[in-house]
PDB file of N, CA and C in Angstrom:
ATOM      1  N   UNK A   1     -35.841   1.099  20.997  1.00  0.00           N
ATOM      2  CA  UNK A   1     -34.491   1.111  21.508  1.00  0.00           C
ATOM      3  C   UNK A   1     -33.581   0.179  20.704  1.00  0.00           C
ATOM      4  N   UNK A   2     -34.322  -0.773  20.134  1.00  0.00           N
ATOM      5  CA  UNK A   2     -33.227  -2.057  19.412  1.00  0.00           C
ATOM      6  C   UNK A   2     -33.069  -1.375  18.463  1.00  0.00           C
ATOM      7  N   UNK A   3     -34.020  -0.727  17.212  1.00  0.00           N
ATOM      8  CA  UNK A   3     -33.664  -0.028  15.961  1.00  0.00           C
ATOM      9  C   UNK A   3     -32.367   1.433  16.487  1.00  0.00           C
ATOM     10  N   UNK A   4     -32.444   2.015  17.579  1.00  0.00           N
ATOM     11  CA  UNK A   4     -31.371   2.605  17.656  1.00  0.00           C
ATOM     12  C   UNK A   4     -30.030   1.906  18.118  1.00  0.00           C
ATOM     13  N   UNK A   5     -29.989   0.751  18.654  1.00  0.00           N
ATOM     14  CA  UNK A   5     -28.545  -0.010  19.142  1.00  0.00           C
ATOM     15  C   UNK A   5     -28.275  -0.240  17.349  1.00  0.00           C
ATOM     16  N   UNK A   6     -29.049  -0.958  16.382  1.00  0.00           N
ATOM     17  CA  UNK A   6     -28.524  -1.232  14.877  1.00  0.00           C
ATOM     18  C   UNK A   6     -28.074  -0.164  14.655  1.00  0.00           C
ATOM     19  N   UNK A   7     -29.047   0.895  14.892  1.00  0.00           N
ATOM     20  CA  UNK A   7     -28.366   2.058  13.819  1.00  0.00           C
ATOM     21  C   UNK A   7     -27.289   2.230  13.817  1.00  0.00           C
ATOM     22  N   UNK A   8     -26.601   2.146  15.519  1.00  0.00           N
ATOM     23  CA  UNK A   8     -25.085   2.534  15.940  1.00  0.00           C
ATOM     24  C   UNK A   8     -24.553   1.419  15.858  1.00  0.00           C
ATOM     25  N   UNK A   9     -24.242   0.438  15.356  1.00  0.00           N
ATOM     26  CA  UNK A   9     -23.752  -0.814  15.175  1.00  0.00           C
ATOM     27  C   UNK A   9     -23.146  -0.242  13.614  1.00  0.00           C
ATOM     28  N   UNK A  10     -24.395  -0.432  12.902  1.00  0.00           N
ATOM     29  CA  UNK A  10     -24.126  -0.195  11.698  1.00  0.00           C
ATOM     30  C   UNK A  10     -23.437   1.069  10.883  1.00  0.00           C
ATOM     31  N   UNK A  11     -23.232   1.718  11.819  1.00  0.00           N
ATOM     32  CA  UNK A  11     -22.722   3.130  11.824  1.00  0.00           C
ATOM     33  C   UNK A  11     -21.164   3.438  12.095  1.00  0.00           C
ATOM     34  N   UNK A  12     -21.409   2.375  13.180  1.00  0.00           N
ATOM     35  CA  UNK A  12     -19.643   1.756  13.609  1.00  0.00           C
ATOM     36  C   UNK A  12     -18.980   1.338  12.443  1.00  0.00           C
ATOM     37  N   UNK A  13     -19.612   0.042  11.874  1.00  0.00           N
ATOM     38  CA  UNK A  13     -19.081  -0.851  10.932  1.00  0.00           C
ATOM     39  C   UNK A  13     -18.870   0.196   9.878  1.00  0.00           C
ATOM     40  N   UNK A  14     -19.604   0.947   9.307  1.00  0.00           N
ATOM     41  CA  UNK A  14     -19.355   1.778   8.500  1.00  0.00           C
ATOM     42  C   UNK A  14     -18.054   2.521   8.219  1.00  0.00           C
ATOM     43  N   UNK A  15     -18.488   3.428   9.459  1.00  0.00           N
ATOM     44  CA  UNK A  15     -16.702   3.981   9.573  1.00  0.00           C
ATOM     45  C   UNK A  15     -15.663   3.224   9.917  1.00  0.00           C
ATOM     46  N   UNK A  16     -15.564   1.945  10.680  1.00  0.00           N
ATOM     47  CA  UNK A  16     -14.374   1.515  10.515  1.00  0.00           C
ATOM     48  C   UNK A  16     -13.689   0.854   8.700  1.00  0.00           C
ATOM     49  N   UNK A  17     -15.250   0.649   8.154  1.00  0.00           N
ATOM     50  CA  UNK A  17     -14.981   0.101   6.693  1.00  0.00           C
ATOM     51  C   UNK A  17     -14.123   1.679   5.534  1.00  0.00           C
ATOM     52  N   UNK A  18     -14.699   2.590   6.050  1.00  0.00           N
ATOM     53  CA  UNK A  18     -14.365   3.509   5.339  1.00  0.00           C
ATOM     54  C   UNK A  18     -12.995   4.309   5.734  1.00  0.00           C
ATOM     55  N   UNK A  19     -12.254   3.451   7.516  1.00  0.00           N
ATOM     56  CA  UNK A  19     -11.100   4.270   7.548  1.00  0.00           C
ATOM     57  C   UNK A  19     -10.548   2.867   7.402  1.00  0.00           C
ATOM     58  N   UNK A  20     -10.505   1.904   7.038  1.00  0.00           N
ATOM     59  CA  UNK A  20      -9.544   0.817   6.459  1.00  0.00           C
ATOM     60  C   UNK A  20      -9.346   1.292   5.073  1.00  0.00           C
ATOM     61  N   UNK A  21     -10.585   1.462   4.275  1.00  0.00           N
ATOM     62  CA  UNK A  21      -9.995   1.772   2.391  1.00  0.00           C
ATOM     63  C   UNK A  21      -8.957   3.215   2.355  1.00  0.00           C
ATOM     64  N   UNK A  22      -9.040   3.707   3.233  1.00  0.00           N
ATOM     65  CA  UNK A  22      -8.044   5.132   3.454  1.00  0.00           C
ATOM     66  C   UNK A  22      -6.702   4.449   3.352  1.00  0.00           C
ATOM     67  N   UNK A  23      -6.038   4.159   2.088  1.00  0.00           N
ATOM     68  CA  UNK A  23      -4.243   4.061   1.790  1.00  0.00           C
ATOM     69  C   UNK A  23      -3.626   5.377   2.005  1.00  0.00           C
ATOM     70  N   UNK A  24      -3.026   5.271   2.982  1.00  0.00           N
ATOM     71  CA  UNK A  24      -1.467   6.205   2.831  1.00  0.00           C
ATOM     72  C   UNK A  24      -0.397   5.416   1.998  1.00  0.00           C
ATOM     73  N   UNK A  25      -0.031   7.141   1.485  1.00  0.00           N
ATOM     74  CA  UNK A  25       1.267   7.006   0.750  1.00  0.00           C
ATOM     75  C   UNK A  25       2.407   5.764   1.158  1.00  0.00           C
ATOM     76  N   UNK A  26       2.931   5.423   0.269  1.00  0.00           N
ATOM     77  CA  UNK A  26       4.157   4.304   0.361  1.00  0.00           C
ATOM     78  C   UNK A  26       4.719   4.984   1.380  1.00  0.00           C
ATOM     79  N   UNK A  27       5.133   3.959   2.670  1.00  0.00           N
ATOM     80  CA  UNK A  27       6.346   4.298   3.174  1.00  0.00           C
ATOM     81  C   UNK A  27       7.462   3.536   4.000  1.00  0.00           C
ATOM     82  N   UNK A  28       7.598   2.165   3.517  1.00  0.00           N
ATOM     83  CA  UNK A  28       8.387   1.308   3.806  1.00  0.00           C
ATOM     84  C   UNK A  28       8.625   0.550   2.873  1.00  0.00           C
ATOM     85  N   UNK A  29       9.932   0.058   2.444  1.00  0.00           N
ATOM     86  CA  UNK A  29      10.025  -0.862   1.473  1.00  0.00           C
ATOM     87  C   UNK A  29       9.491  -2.177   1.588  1.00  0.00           C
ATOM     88  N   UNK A  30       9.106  -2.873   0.495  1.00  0.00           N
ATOM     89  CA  UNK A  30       8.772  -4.228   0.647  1.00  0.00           C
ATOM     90  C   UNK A  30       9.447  -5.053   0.549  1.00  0.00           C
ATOM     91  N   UNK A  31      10.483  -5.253   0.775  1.00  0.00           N
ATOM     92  CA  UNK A  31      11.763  -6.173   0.699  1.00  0.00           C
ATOM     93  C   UNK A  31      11.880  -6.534   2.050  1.00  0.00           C
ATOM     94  N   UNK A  32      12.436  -5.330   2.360  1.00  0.00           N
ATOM     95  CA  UNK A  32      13.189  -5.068   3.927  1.00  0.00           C
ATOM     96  C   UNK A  32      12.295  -4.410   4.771  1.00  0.00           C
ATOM     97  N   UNK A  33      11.353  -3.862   4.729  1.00  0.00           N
ATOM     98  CA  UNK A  33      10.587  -3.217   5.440  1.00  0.00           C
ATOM     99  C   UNK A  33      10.871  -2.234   6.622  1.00  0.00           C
ATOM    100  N   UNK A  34      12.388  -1.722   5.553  1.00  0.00           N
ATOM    101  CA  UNK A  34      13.008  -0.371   6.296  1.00  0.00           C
ATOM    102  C   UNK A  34      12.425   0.980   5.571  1.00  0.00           C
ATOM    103  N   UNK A  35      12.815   1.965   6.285  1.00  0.00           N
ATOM    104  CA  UNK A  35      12.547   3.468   5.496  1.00  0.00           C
ATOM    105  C   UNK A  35      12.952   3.579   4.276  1.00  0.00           C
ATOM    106  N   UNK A  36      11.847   4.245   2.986  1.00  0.00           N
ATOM    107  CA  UNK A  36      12.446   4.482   1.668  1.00  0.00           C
ATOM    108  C   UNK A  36      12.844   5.155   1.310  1.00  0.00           C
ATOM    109  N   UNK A  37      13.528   5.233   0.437  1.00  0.00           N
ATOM    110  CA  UNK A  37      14.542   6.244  -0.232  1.00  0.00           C
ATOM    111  C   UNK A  37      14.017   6.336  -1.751  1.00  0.00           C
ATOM    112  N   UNK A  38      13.538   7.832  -1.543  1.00  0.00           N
ATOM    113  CA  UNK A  38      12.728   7.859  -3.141  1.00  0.00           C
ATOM    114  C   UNK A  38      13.552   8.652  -3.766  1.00  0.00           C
ATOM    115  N   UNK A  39      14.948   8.519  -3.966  1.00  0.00           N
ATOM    116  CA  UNK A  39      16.140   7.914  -5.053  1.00  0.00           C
ATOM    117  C   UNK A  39      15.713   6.750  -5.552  1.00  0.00           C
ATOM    118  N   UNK A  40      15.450   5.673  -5.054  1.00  0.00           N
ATOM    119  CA  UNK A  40      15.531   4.520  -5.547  1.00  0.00           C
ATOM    120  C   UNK A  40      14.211   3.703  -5.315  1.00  0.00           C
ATOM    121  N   UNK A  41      13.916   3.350  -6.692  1.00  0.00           N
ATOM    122  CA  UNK A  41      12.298   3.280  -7.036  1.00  0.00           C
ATOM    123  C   UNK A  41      13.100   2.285  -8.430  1.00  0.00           C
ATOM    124  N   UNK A  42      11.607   0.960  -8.320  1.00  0.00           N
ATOM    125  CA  UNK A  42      11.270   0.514  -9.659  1.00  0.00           C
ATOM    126  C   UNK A  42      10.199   1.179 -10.022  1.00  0.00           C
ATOM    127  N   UNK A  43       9.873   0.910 -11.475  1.00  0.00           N
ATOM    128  CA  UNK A  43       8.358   1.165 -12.111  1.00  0.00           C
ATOM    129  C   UNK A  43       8.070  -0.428 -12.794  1.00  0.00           C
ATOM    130  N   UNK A  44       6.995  -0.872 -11.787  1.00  0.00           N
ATOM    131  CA  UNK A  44       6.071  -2.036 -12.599  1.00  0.00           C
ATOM    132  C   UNK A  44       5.066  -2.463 -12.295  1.00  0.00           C
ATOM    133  N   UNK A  45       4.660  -2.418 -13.438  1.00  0.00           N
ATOM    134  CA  UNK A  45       2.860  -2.865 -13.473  1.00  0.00           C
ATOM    135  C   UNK A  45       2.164  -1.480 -13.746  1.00  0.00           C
ATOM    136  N   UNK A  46       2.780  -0.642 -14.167  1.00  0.00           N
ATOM    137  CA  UNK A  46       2.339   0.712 -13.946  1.00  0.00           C
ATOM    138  C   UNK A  46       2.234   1.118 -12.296  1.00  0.00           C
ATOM    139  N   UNK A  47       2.912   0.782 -11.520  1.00  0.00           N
ATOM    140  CA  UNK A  47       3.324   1.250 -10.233  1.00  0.00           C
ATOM    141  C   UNK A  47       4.666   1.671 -10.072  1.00  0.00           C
ATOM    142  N   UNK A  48       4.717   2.527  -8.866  1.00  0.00           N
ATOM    143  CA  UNK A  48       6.252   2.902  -8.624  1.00  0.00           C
ATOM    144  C   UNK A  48       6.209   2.239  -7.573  1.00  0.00           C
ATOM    145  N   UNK A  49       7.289   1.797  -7.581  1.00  0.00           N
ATOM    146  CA  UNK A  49       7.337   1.296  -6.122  1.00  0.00           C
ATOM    147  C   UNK A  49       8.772   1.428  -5.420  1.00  0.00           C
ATOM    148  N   UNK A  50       8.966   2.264  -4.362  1.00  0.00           N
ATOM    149  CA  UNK A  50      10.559   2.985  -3.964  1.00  0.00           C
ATOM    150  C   UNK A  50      10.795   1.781  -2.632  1.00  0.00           C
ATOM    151  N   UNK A  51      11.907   1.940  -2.374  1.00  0.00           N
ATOM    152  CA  UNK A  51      13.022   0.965  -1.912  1.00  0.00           C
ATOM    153  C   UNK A  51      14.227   1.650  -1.004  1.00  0.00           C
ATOM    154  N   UNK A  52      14.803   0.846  -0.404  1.00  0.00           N
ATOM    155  CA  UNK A  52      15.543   1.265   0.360  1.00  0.00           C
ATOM    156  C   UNK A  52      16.825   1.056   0.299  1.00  0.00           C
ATOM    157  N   UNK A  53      17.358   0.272  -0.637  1.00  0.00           N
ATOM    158  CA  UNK A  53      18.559   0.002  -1.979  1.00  0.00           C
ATOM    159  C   UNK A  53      18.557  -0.878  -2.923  1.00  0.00           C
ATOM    160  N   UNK A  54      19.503  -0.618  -3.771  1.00  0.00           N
ATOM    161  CA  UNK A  54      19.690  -1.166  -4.961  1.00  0.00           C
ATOM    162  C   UNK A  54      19.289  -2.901  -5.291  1.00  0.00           C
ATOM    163  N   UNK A  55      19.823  -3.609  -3.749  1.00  0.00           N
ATOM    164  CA  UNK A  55      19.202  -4.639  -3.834  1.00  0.00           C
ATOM    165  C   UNK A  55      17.972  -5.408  -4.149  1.00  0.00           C
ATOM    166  N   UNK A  56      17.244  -3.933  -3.420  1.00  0.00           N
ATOM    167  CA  UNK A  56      15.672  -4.551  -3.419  1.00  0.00           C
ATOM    168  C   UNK A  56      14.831  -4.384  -4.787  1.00  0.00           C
ATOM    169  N   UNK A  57      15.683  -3.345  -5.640  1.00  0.00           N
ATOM    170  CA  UNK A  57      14.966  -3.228  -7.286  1.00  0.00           C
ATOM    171  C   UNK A  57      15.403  -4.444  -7.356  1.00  0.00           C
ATOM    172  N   UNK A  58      16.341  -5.472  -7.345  1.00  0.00           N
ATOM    173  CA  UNK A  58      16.381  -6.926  -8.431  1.00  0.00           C
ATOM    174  C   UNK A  58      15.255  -7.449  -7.349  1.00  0.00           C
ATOM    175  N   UNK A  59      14.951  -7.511  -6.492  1.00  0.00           N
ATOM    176  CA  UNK A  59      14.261  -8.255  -5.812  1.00  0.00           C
ATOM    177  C   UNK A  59      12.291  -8.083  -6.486  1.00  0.00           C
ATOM    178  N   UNK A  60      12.471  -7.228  -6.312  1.00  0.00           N
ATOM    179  CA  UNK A  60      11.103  -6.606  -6.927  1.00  0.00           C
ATOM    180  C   UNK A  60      11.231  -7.164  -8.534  1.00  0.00           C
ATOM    181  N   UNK A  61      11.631  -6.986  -8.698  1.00  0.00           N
ATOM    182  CA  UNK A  61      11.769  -7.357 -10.549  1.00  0.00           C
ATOM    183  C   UNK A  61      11.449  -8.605 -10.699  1.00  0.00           C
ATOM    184  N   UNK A  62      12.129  -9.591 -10.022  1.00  0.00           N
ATOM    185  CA  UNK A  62      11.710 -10.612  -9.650  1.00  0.00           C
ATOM    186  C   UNK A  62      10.152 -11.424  -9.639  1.00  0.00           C
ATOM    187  N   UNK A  63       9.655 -10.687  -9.032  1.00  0.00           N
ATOM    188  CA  UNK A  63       8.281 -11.246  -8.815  1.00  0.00           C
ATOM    189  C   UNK A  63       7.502  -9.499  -8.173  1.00  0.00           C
ATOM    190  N   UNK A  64       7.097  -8.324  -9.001  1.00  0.00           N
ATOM    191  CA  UNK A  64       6.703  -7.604  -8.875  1.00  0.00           C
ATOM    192  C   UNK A  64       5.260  -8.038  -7.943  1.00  0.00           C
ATOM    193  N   UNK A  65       3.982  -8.637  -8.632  1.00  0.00           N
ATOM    194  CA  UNK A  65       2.773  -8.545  -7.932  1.00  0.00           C
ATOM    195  C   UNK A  65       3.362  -9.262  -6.337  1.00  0.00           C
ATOM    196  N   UNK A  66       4.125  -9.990  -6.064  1.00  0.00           N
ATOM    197  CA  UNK A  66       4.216 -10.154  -4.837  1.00  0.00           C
ATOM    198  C   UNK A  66       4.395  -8.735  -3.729  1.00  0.00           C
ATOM    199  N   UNK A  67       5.059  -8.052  -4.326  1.00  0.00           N
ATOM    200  CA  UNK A  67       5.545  -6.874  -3.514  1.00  0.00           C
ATOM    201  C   UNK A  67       4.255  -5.782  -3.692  1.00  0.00           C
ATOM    202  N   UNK A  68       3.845  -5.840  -4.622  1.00  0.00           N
ATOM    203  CA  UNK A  68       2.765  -4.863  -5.221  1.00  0.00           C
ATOM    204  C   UNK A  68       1.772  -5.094  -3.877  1.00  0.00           C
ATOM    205  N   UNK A  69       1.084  -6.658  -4.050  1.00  0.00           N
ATOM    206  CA  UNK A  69      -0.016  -6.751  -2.765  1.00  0.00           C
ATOM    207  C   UNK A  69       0.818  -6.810  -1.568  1.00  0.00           C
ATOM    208  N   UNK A  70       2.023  -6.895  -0.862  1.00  0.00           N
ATOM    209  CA  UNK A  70       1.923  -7.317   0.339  1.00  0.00           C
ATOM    210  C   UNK A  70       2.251  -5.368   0.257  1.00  0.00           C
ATOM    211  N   UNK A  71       2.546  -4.062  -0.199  1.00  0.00           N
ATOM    212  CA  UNK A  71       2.292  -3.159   0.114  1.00  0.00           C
ATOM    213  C   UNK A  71       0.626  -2.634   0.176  1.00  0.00           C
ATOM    214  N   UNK A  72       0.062  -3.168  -0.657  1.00  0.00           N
ATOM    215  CA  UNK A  72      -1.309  -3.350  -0.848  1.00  0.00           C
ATOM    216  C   UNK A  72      -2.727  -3.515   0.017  1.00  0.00           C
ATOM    217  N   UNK A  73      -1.289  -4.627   0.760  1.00  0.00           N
ATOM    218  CA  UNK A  73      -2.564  -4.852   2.054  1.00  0.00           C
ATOM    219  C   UNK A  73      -2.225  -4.546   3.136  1.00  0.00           C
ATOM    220  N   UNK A  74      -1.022  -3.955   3.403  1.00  0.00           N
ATOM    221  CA  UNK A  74      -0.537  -3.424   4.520  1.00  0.00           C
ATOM    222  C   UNK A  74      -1.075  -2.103   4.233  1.00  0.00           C
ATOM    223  N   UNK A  75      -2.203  -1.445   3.745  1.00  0.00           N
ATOM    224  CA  UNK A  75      -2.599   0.088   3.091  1.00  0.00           C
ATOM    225  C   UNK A  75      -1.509   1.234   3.172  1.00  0.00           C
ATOM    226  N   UNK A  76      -0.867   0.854   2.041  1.00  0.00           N
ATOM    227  CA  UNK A  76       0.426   1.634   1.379  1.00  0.00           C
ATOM    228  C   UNK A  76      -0.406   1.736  -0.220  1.00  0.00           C
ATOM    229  N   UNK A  77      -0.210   3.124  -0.452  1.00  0.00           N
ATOM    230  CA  UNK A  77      -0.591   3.053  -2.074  1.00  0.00           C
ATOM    231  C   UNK A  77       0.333   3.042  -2.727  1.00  0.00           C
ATOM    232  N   UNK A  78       0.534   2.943  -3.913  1.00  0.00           N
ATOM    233  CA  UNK A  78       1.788   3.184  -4.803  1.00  0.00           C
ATOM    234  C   UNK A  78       1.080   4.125  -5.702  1.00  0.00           C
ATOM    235  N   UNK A  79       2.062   4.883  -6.083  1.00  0.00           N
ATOM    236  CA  UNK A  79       1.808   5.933  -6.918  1.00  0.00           C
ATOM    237  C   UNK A  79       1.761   5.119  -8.235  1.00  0.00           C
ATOM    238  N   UNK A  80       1.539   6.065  -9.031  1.00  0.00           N
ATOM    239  CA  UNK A  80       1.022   5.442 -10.759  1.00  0.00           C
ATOM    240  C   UNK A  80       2.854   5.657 -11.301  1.00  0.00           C
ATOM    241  N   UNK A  81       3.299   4.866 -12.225  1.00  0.00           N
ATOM    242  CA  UNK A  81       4.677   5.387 -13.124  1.00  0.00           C
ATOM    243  C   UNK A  81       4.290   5.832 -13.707  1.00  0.00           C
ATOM    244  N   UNK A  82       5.164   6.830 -14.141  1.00  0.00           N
ATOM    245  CA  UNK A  82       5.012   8.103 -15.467  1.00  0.00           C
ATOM    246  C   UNK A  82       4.993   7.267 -16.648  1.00  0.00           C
ATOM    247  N   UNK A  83       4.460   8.072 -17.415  1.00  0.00           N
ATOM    248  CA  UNK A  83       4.033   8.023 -18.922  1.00  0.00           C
ATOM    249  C   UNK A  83       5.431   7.411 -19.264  1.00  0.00           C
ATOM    250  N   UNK A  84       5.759   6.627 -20.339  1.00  0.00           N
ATOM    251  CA  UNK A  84       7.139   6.563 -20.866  1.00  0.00           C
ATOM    252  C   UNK A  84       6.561   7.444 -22.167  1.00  0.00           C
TER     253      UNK A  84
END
């Protein structure tokens, strides 16, 4: 009976580990942490990262990896920037 309570323990942990790495798509800016407007997008680090105005590209520019992880760990992906 104990090797079946682990099994389901470990079975738990599992899937909750495997629906945390599940990122959805971007969908709040990291500035303001209002709705985005994908008009308005930086590209850095090889990320896109869209915004909710003009303000928040200087903001991002600024200090990109800050914005990069706090979308990062809130599981938001960023898409890749295009090729230049």
């Amino acid at each position: 009976m104990n090797q079946l309570k682990i099994s389901a323990v470990i079975a738990l942990l599992l899937l909750a580990l495997a629906q945390a790495a599940v990122a959805e798509p971007q969908k709040s800016c990291p500035v303001m942490g209002g709705e985005i407007n994908r008009d308005l997008y930086v590209d850095v680090e090889g990320k896109r990262i869209y915004v909710c105005c003009d303000y928040c590209i200087g903001e991002i520019k600024k200090d990109p990896a800050k914005y990069i992880k706090k979308l990062e760990d809130a599981g938001q992906e960023l898409e890749a920037a295009p090729a230049k």
